[in-house]
N, C-alpha and C. Protein backbone atom coordinates (compact mmCIF):
# COMPACT_ATOMS: atom_id res chain seq x y z
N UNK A 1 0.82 -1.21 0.00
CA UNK A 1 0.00 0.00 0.00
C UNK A 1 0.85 1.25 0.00
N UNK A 2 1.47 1.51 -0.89
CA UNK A 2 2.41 2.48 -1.11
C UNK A 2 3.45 2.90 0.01
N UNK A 3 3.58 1.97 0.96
CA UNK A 3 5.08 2.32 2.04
C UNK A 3 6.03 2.29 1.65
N UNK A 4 6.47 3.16 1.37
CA UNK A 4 8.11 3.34 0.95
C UNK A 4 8.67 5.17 0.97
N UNK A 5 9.59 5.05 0.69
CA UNK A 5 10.14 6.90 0.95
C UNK A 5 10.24 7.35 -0.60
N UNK A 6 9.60 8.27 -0.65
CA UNK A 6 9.99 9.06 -1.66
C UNK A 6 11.12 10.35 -2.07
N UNK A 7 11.11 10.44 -0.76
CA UNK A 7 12.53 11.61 -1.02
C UNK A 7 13.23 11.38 0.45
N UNK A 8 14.58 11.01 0.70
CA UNK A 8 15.53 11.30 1.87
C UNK A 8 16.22 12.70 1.85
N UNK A 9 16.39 13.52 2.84
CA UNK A 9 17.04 14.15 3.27
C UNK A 9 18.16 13.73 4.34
N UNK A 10 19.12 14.85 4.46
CA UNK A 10 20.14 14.34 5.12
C UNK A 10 20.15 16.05 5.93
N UNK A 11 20.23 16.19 7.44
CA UNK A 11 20.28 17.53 7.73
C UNK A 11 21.77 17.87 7.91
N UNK A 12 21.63 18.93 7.01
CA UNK A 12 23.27 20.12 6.97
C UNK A 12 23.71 20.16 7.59
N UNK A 13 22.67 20.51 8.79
CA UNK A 13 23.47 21.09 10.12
C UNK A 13 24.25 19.81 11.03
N UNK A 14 23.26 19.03 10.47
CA UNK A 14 24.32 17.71 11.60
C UNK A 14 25.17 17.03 10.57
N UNK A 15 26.12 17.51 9.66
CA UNK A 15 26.94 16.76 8.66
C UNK A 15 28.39 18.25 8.60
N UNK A 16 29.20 17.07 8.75
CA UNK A 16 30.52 17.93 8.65
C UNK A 16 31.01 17.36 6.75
N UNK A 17 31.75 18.25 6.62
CA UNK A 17 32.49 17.94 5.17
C UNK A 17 32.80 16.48 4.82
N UNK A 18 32.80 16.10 3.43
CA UNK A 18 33.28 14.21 3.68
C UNK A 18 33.99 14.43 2.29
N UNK A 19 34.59 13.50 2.81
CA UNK A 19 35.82 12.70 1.67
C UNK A 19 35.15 12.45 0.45
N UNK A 20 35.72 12.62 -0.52
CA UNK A 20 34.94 11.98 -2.07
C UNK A 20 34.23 10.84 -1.99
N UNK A 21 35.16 10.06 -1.21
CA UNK A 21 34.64 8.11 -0.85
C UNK A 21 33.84 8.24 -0.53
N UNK A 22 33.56 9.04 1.09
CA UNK A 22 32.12 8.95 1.92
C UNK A 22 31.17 9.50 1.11
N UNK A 23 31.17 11.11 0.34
CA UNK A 23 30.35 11.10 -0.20
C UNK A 23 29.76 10.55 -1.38
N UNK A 24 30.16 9.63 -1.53
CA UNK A 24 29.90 8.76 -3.13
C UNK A 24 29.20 7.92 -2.50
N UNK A 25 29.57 7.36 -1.19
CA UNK A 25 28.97 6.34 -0.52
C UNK A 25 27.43 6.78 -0.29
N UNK A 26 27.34 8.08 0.43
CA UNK A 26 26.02 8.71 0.93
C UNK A 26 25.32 8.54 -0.24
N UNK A 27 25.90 9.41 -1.52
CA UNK A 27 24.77 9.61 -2.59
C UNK A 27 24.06 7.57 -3.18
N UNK A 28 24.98 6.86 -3.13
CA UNK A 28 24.72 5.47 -3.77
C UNK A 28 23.60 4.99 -2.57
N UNK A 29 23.66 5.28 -1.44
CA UNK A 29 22.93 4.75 -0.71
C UNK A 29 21.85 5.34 -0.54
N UNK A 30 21.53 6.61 -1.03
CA UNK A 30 20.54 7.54 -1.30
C UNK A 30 19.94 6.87 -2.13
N UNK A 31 20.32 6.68 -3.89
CA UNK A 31 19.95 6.35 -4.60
C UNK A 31 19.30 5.36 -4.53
N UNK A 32 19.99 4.22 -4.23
CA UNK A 32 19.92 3.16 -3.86
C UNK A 32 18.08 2.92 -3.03
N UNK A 33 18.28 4.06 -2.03
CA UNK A 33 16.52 3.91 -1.07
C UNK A 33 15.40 4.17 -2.03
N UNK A 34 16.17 5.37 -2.83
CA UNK A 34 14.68 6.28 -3.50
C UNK A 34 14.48 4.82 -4.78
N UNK A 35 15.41 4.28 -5.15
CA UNK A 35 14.95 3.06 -6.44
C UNK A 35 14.19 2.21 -5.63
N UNK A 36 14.78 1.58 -4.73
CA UNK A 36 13.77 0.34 -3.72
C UNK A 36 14.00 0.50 -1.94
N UNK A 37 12.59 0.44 -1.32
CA UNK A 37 12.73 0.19 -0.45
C UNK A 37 11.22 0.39 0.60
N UNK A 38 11.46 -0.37 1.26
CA UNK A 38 10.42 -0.74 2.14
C UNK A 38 10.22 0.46 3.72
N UNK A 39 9.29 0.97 3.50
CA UNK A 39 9.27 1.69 4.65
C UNK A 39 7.76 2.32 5.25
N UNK A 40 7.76 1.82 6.53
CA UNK A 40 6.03 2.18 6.63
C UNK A 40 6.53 2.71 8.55
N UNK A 41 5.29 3.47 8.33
CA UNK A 41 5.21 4.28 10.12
C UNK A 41 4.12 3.83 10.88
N UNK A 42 4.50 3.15 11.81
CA UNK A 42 3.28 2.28 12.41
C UNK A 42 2.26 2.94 12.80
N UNK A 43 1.03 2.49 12.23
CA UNK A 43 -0.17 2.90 12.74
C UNK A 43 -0.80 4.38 11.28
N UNK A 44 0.14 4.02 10.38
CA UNK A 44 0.32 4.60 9.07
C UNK A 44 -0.83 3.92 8.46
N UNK A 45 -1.86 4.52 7.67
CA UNK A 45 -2.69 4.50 6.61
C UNK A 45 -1.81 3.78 5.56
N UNK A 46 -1.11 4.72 5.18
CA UNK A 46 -0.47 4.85 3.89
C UNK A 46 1.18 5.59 3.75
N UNK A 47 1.37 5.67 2.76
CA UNK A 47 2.53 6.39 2.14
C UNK A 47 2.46 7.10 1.23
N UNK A 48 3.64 7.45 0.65
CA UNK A 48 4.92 7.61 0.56
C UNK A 48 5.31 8.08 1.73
N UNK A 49 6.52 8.11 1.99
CA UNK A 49 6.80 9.41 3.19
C UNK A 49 7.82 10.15 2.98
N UNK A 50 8.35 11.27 3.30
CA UNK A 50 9.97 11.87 3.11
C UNK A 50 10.16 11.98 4.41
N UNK A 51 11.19 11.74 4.48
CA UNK A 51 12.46 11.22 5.43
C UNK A 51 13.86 12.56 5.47
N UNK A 52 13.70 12.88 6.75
CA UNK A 52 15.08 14.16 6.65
C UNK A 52 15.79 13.27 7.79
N UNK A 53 16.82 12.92 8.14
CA UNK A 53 17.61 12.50 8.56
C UNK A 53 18.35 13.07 9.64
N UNK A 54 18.44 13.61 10.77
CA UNK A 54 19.47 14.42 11.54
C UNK A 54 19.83 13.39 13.08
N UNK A 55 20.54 15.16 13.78
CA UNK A 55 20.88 14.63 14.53
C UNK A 55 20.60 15.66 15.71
N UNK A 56 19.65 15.72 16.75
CA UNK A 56 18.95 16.57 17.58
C UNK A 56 19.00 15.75 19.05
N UNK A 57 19.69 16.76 19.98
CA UNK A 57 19.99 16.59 21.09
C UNK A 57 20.84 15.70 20.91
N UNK A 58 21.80 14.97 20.72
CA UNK A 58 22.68 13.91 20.77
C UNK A 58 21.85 12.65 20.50
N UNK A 59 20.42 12.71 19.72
CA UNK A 59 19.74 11.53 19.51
C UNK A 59 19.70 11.94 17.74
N UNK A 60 19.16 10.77 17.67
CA UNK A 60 18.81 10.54 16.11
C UNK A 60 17.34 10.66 15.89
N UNK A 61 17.33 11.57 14.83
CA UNK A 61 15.70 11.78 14.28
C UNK A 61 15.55 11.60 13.25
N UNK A 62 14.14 11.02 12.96
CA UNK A 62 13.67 10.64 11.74
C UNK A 62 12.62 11.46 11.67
N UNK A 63 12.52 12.59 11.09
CA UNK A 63 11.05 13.62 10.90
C UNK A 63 10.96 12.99 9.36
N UNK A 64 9.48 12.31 9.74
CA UNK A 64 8.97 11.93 8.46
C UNK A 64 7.48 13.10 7.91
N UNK A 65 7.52 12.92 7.06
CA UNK A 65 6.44 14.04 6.13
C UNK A 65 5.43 12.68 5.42
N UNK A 66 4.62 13.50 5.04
CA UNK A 66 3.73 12.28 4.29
C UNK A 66 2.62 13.61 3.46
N UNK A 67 2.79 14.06 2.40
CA UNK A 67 1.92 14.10 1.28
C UNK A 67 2.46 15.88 1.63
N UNK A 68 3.84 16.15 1.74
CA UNK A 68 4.18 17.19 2.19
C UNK A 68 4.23 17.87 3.96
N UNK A 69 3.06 16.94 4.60
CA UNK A 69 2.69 18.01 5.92
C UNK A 69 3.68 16.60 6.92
N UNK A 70 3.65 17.18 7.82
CA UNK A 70 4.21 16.67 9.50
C UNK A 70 3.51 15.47 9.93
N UNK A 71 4.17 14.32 9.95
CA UNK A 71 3.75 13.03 9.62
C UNK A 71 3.95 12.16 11.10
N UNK A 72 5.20 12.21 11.79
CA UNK A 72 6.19 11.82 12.40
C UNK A 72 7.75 12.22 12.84
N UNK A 73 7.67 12.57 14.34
CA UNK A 73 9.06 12.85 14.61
C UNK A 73 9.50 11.92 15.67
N UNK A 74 10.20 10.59 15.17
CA UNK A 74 10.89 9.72 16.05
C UNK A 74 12.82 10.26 16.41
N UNK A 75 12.46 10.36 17.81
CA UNK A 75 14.03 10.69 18.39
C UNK A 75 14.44 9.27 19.01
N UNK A 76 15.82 8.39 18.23
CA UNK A 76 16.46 7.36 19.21
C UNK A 76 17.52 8.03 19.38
N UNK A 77 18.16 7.13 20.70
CA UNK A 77 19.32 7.45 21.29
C UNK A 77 20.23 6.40 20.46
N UNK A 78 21.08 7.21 20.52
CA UNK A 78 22.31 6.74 19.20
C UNK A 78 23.47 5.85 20.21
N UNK A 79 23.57 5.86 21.69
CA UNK A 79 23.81 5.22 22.45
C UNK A 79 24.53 3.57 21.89
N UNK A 80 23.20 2.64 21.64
CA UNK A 80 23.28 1.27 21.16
C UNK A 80 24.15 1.07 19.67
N UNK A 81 23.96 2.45 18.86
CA UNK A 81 24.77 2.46 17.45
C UNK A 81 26.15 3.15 17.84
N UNK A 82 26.85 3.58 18.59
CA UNK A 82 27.99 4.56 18.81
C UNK A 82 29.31 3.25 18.48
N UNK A 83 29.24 2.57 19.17
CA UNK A 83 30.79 1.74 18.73
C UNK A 83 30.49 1.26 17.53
N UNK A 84 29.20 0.28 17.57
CA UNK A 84 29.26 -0.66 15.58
C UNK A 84 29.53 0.84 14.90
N UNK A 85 29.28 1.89 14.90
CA UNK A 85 29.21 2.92 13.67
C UNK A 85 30.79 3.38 13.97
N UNK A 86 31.54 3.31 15.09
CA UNK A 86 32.94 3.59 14.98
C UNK A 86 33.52 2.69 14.95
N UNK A 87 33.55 1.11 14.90
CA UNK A 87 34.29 -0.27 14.61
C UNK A 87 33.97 0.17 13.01
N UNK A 88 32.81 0.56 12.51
CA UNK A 88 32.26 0.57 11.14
C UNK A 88 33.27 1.42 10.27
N UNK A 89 33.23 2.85 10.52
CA UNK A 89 34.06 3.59 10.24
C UNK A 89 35.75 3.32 9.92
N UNK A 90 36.32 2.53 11.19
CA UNK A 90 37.80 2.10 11.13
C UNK A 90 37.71 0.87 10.46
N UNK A 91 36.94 0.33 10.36
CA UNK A 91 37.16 -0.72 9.03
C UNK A 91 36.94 0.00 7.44
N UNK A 92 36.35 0.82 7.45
CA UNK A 92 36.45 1.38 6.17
C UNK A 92 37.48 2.11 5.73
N UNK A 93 37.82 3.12 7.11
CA UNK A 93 39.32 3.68 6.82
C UNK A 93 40.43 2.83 5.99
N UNK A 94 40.30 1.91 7.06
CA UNK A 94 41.12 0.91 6.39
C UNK A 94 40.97 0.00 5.28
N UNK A 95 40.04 -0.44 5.04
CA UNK A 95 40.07 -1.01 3.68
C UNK A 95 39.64 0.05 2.29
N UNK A 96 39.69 1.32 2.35
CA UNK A 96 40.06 2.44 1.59
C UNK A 96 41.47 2.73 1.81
N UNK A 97 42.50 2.52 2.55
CA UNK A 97 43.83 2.68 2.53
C UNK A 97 43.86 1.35 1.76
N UNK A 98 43.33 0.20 2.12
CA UNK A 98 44.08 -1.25 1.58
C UNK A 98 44.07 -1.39 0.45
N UNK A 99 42.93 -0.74 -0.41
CA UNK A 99 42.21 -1.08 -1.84
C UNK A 99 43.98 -0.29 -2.77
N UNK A 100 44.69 0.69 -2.16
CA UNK A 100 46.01 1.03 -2.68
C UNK A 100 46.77 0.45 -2.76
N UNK A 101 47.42 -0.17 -1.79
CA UNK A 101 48.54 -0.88 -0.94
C UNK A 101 48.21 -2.79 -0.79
N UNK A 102 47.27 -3.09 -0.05
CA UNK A 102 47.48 -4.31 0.18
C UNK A 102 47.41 -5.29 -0.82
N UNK A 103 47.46 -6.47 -0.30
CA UNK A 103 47.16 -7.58 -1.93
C UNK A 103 45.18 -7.67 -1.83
N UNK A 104 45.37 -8.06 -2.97
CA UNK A 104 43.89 -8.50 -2.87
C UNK A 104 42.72 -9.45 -1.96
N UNK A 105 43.85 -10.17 -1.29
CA UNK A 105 43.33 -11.36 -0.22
C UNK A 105 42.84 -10.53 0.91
N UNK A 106 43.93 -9.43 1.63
CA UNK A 106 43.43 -8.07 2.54
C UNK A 106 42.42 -6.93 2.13
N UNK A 107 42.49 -7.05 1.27
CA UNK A 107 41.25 -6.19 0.44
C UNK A 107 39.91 -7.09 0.86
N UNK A 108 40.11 -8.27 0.65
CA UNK A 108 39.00 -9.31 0.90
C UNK A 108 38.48 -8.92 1.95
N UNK A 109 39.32 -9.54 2.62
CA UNK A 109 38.99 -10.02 3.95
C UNK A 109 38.55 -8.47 5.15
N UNK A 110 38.73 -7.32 4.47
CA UNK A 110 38.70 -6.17 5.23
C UNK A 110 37.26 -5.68 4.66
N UNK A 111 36.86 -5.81 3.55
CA UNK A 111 35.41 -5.75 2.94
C UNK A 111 34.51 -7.12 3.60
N UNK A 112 35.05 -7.93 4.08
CA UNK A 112 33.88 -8.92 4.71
C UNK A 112 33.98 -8.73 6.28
N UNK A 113 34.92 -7.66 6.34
CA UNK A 113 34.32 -7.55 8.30
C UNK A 113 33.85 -6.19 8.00
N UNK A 114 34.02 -5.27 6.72
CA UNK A 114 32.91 -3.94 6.74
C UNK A 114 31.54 -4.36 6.45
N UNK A 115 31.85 -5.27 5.62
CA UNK A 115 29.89 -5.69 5.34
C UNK A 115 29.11 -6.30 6.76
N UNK A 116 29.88 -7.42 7.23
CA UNK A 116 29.44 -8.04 8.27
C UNK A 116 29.04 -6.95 9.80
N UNK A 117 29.99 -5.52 9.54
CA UNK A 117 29.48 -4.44 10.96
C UNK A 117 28.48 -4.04 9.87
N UNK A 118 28.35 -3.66 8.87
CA UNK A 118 27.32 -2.97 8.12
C UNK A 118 25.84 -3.67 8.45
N UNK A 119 25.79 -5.33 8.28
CA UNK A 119 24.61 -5.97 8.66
C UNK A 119 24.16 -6.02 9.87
N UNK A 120 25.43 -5.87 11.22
CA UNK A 120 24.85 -6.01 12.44
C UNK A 120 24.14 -4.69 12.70
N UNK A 121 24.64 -3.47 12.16
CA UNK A 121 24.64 -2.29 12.64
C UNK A 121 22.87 -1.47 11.65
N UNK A 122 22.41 -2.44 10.42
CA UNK A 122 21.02 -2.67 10.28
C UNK A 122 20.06 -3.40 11.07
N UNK A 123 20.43 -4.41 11.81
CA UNK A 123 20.27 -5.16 12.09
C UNK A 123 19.62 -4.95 13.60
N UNK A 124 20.32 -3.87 14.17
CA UNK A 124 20.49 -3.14 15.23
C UNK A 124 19.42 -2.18 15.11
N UNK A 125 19.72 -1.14 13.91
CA UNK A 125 18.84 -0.20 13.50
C UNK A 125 17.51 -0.66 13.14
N UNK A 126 17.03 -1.89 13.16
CA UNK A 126 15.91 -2.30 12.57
C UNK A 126 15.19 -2.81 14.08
N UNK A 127 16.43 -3.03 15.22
CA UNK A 127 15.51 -3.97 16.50
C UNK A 127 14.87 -2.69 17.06
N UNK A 128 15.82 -1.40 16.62
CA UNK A 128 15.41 -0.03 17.56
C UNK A 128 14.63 0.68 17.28
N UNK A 129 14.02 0.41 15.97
CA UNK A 129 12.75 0.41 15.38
C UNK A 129 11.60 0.52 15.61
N UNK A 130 12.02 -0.82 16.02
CA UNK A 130 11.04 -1.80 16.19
C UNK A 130 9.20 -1.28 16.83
N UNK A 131 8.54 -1.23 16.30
CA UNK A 131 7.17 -0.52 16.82
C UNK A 131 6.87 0.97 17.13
N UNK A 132 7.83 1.25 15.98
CA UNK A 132 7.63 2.39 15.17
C UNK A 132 7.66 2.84 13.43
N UNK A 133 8.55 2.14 13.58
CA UNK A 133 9.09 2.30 11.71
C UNK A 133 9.43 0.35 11.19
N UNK A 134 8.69 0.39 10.41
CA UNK A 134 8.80 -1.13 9.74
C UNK A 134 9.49 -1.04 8.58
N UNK A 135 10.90 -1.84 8.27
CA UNK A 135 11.56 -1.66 7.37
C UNK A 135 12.31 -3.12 7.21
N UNK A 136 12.58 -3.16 5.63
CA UNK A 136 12.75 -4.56 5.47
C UNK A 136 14.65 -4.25 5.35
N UNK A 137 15.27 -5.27 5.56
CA UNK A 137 16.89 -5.54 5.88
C UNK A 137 17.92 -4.42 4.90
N UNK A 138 17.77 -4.77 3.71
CA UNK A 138 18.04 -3.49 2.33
C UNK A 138 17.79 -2.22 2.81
N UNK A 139 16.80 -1.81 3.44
CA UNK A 139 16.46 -0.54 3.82
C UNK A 139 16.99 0.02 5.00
N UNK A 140 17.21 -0.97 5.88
CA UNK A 140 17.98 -0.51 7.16
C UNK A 140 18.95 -0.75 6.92
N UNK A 141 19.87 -1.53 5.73
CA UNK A 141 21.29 -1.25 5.55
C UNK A 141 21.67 0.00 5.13
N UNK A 142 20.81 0.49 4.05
CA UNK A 142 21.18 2.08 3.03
C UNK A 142 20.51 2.98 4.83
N UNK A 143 19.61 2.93 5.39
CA UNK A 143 20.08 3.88 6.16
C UNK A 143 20.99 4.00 7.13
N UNK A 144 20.96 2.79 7.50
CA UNK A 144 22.53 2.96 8.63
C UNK A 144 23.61 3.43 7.99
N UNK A 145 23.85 3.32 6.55
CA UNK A 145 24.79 3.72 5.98
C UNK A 145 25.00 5.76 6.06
N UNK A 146 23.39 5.95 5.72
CA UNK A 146 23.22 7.61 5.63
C UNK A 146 23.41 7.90 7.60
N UNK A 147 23.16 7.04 8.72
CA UNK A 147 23.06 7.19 10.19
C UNK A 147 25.12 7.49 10.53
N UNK A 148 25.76 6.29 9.74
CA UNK A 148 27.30 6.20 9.99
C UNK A 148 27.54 7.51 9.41
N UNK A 149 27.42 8.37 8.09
CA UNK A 149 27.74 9.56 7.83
C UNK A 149 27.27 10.62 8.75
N UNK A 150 26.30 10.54 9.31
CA UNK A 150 25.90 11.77 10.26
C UNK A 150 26.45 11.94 11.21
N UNK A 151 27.09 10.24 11.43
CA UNK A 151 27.90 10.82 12.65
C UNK A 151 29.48 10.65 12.70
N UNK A 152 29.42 11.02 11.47
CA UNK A 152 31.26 11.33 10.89
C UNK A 152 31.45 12.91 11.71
N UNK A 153 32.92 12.92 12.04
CA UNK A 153 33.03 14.20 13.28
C UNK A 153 34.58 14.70 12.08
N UNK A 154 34.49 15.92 12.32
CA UNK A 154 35.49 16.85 11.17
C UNK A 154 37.16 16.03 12.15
């Protein structure tokens, strides 16, 4: 019944400058939501919704819109995501240094412990959810992905 997002935002104010990488990353995972993805607000009629993304009081908000007007404003505490999103981060550091330098076997093996924090850290984002925002696995991966950029620090 039409649940899904039609437009993500990302708020300015809670985003410091990013690397070419990160931001290539943000926009693919952007893309990535607005082509497919599952997303409904419990106790929701219907959809589409737009989605702005920030970061208010040291929690995470999801101000959702629905047909333009004020839909939903869920605040979590970013608490339960703070280490997977900084284990997350230093594995990427690093396997963006490795993709130069290492052999290809370390390249491997440094992309299957970024994917593997990437799934726990949806995985996570989807339990904290939970009986508010219904979202299928794909969808809480591309946003944890846009959640790890917000809380990139200069």
């Amino acid at each position: 019944m039409n649940f899904h997002l039609s437009a993500i935002t990302l708020d300015q104010a809670s985003m410091v400058a990013l690397s070419t990488a990160i931001a290539q990353e943000r926009e693919v995972a952007v893309l990535d939501l607005l082509d497919a993805n599952s997303f409904r607000v419990e106790g929701s009629d219907h959809g589409p919704y737009e989605l702005t993304l920030g970061v208010e009081d040291g929690r995470l908000l999801f101000d959702i819109k629905r047909e333009g007007q004020a839909h939903a404003r869920i605040l979590l505490s970013l608490a339960p995501l703070r280490s997977l999103i900084r284990d997350y981060w230093l594995v990427c550091e690093n396997y963006y240094k490795a993709i130069r330098t290492a052999t290809p076997q370390q390249v491997e093996a440094l992309d299957a412990g970024r994917k593997a924090l990437h799934d726990e850290g949806a995985t996570e984002l989807r339990q904290r959810l939970q009986g508010r925002i219904e979202t299928d696995f794909e969808t809480a991966r591309r946003l944890y992905t846009l959640i790890c950029v917000l809380q990139l620090r200069a």
